[in-house]
Structure formats: C-alpha cells, structure tokens
Protein backbone atom coordinates (compact mmCIF):
# COMPACT_ATOMS: atom_id res chain seq x y z
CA UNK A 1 -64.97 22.85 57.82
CA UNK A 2 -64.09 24.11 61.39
CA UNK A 3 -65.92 21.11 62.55
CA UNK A 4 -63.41 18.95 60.84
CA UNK A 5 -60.37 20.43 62.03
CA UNK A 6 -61.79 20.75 65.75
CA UNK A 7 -61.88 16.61 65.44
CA UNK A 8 -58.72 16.35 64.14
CA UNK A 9 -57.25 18.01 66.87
CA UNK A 10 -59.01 16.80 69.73
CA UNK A 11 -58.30 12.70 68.03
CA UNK A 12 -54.61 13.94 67.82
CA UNK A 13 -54.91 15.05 72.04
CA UNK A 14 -56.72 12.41 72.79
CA UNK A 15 -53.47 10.40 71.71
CA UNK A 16 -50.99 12.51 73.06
CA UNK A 17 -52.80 12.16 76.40
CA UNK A 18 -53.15 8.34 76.02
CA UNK A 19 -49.82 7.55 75.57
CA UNK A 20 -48.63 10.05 78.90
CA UNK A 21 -51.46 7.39 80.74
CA UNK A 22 -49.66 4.73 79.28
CA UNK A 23 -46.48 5.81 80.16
CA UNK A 24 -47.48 6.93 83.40
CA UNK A 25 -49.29 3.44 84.12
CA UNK A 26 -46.10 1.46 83.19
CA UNK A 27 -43.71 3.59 85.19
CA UNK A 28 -46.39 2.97 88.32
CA UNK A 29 -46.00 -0.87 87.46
CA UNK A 30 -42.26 -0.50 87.81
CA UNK A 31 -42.38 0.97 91.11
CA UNK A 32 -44.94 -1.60 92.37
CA UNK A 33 -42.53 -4.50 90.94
CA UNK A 34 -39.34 -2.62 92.89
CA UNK A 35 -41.25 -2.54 96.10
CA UNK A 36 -43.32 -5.66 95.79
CA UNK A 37 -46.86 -4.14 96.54
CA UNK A 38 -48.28 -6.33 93.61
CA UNK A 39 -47.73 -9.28 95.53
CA UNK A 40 -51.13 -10.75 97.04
CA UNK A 41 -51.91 -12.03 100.82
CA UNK A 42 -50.84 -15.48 99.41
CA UNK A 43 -47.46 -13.76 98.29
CA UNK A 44 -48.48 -14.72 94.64
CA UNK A 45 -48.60 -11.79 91.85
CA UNK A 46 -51.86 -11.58 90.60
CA UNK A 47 -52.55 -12.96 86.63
CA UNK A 48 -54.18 -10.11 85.64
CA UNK A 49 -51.27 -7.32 87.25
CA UNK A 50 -49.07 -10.08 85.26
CA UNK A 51 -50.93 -9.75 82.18
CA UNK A 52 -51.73 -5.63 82.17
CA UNK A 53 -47.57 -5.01 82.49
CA UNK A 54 -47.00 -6.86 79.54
CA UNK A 55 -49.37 -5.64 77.69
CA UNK A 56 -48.61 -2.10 78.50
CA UNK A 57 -45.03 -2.72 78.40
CA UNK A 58 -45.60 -3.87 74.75
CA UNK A 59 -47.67 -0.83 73.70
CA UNK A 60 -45.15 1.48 74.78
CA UNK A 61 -42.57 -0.72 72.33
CA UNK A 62 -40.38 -1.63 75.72
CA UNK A 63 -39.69 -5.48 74.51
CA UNK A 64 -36.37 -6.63 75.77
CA UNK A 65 -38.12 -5.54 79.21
CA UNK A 66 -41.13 -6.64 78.81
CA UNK A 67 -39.07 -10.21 77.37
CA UNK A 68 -37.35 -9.38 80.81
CA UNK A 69 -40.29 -9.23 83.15
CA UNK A 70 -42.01 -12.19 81.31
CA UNK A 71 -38.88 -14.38 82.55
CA UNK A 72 -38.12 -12.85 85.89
CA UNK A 73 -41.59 -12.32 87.12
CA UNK A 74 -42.86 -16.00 85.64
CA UNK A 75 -42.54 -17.82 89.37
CA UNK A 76 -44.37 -15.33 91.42
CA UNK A 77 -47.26 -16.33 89.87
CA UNK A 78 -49.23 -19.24 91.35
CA UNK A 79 -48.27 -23.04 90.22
CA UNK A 80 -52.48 -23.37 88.80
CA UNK A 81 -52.40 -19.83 86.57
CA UNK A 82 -48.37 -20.14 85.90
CA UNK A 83 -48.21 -22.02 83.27
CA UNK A 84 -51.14 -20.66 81.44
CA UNK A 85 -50.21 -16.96 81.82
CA UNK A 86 -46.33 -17.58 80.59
CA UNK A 87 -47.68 -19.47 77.57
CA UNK A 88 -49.74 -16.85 76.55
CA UNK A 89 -47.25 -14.25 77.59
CA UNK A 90 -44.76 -15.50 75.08
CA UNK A 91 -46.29 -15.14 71.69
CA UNK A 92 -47.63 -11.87 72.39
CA UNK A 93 -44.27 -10.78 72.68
CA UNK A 94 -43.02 -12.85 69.83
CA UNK A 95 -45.63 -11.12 67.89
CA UNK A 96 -44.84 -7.63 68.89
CA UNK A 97 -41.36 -8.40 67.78
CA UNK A 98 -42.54 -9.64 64.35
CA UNK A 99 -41.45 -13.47 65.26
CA UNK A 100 -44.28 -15.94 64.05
CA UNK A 101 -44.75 -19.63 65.42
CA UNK A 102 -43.55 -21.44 62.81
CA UNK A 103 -46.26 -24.56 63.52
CA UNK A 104 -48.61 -20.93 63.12
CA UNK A 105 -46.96 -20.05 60.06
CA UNK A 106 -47.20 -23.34 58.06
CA UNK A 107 -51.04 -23.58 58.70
CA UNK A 108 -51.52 -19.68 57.35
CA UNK A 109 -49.84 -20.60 53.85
C-alpha cells in the first residue's frame, strides 16, 4: 500500500515541477521576443520557436496572448513557412478556446 501512495505523490511532483518548466520556458520566450534573440541570421523567426510559444503559451491557458503573439509575431516569419505556420496557428488556438470550424463542425455531425 506504501507503494501506491509513494506513486501518487511522486505523479502529483512530477506535475507540480512540469508546470514551474512550463512556466519558466514561456517566461524565457518572452524575454527572447522583448530582446529579439529568436530572430535568425536571415532576421526571420524560426517556425519551430514560432510554433513551441504557442503551444506553451496555450498549455499554460495564456490565450488572448498567445491570440496576441499569433498576430504580432505572424510577419517575422519567412514569406515560404508564413503562411503555413499562421494557418495552423489559428485553430489550435480556436480550439483551446472551445471555438470549432464550423466547415469542421458540419462534417462531425
């Protein structure tokens, strides 16, 4: 029975410390963004720096940020991955705020 409770605990740290990484991570992103060290030797933000601020950003429930940064942030990428970032960008926030696409939506009924 100790067993059990020794698991418990160490699943309920092992959440506690991965959401301090999490927050920790997203407040490192927000420093990078404020002084610009994300940007690339072509001046371009990379997709994938993009990508992992949203995605943390949603984890830790920040949304109108994250909706922020998904606007604001959009052009530094470069014109080839721009387009295909932002439009993947978008529903993951619309999902995280419960907002379907309604051409989704019809096809799922």
């Amino acid at each position: 029975m100790g067993c059990v409770y020794l698991n418990q605990y160490c699943i309920k740290d092992f959440r506690r410390v991965k959401q301090n990484l999490e927050n920790e991570s997203f407040g490192i992103y927000k420093e990078e963004l404020q002084e610009k060290t994300y940007l690339m030797n072509d001046g371009t933000m990379a997709p994938v720096f993009y990508r992992n601020v949203v995605n943390t950003g949603l984890k830790l429930k920040e949304l109108s940020w994250v909706k922020n940064f998904i606007h604001k942030y959009k052009t530094e990428l470069s014109k080839d991955t721009e387009i295909i970032i932002f439009t993947t960008a978008l529903p993951s926030m619309n999902s995280a705020q419960g907002i379907m696409n309604p051409r989704l939506s019809l096809t799922l009924r």
